[in-house]
C-alpha atoms as a PDB file:
ATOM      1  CA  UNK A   1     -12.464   8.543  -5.895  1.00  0.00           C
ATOM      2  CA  UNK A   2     -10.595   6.683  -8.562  1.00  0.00           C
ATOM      3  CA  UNK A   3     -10.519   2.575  -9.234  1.00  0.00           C
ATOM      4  CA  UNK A   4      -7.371   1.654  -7.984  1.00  0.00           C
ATOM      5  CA  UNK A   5      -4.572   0.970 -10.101  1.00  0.00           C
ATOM      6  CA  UNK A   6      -3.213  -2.584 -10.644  1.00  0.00           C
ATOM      7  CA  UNK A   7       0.477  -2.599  -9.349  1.00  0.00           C
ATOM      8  CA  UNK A   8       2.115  -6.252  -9.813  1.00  0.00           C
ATOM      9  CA  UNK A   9       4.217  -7.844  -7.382  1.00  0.00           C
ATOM     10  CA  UNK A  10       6.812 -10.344  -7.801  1.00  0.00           C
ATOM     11  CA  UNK A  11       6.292 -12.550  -5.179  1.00  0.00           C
ATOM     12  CA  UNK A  12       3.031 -14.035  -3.342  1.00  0.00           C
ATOM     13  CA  UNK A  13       3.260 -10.955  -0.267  1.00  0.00           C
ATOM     14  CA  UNK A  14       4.673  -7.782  -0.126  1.00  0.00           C
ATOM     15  CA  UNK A  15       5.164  -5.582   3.167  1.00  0.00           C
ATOM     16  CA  UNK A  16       2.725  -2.473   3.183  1.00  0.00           C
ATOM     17  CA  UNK A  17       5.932  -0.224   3.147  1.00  0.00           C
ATOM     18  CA  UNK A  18       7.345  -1.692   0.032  1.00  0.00           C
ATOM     19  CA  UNK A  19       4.332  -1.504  -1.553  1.00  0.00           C
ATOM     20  CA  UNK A  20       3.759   2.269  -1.136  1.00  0.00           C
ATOM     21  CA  UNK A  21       7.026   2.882  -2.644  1.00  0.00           C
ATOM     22  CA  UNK A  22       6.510   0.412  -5.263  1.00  0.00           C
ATOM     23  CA  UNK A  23       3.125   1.758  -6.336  1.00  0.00           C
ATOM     24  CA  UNK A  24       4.534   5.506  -5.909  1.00  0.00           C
ATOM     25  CA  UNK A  25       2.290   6.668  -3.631  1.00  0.00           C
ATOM     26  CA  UNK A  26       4.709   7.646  -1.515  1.00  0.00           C
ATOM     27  CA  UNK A  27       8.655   8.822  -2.245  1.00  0.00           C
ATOM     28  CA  UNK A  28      11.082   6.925   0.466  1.00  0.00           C
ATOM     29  CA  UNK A  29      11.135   4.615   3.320  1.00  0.00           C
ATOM     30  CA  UNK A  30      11.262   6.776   5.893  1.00  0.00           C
ATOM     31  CA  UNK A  31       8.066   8.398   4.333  1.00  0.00           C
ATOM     32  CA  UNK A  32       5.994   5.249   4.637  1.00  0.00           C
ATOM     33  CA  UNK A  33       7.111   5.001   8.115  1.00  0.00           C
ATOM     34  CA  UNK A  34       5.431   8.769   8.767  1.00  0.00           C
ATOM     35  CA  UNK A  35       1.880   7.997   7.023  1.00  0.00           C
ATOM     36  CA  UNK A  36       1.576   4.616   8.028  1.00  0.00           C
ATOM     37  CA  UNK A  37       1.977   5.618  12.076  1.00  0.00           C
ATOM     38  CA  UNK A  38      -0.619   8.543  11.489  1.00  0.00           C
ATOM     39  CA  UNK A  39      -2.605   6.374  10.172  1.00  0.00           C
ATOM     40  CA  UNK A  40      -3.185   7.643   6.862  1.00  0.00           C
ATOM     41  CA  UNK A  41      -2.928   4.449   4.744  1.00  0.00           C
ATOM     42  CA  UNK A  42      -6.021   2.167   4.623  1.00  0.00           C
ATOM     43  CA  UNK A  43      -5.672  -1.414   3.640  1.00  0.00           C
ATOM     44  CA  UNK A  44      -9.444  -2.895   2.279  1.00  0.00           C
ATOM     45  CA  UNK A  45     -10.699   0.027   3.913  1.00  0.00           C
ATOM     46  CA  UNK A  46      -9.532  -0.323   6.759  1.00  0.00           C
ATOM     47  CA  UNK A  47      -6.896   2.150   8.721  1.00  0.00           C
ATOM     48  CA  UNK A  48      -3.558  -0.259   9.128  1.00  0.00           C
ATOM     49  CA  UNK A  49      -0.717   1.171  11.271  1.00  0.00           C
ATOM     50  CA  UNK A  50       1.468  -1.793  10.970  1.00  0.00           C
ATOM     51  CA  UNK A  51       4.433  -1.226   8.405  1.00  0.00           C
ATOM     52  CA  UNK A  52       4.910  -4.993   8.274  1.00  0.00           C
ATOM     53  CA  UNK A  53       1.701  -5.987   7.304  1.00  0.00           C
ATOM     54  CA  UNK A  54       1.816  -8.604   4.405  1.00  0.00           C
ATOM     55  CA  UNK A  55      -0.496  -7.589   1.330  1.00  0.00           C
ATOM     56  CA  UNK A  56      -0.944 -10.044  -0.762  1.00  0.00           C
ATOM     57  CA  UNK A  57      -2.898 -10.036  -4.262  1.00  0.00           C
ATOM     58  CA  UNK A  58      -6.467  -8.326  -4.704  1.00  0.00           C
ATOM     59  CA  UNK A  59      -6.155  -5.805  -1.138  1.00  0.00           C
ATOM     60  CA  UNK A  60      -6.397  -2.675  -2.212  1.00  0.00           C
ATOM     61  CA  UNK A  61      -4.337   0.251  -0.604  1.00  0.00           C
ATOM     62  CA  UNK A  62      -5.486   3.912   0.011  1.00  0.00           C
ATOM     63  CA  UNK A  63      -3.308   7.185   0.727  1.00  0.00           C
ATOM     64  CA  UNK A  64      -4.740  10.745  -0.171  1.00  0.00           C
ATOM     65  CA  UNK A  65      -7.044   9.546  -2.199  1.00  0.00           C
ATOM     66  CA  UNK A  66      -4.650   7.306  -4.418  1.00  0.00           C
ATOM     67  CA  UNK A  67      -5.482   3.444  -4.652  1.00  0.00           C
ATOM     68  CA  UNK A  68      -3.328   0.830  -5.533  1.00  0.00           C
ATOM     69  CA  UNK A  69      -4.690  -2.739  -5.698  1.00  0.00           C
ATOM     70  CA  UNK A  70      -1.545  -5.549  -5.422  1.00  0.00           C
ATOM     71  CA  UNK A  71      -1.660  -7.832  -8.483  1.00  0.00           C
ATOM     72  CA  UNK A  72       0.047 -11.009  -9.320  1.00  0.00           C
ATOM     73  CA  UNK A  73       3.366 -10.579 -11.727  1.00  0.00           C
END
């Protein structure tokens, strides 16, 4: 697996929803939604089924093999 790619965020927390779209990992809203409930998307390693849940910098996010770490702006 890859090292996960730095994707900055504007302010101090982001919701794990908005961060899969804005790290392109996934396409829509309503597509977040899906993977998030099947519990595709890990957060530190970790399996997180909570759409809400407020990243914040250094976690590091994991869908199909794709990591995206949330950076400060």
């Amino acid at each position: 697996m890859s090292d996960p790619v730095d994707v900055p965020i504007a302010d101090e927390v982001i919701r794990l929803g908005q961060f899969l779209k804005l790290a392109n990992l996934i396409d829509s809203g309503s597509e977040a939604k899906t993977v998030i409930a099947q519990g595709l998307v890990r957060v530190n390693d970790e399996v997180e089924t909570r759409r809400g849940r407020q990243l914040q910098a250094g976690d590091v996010v994991t869908l199909a093999g794709h990591k995206a770490r949330v950076a400060a702006d």
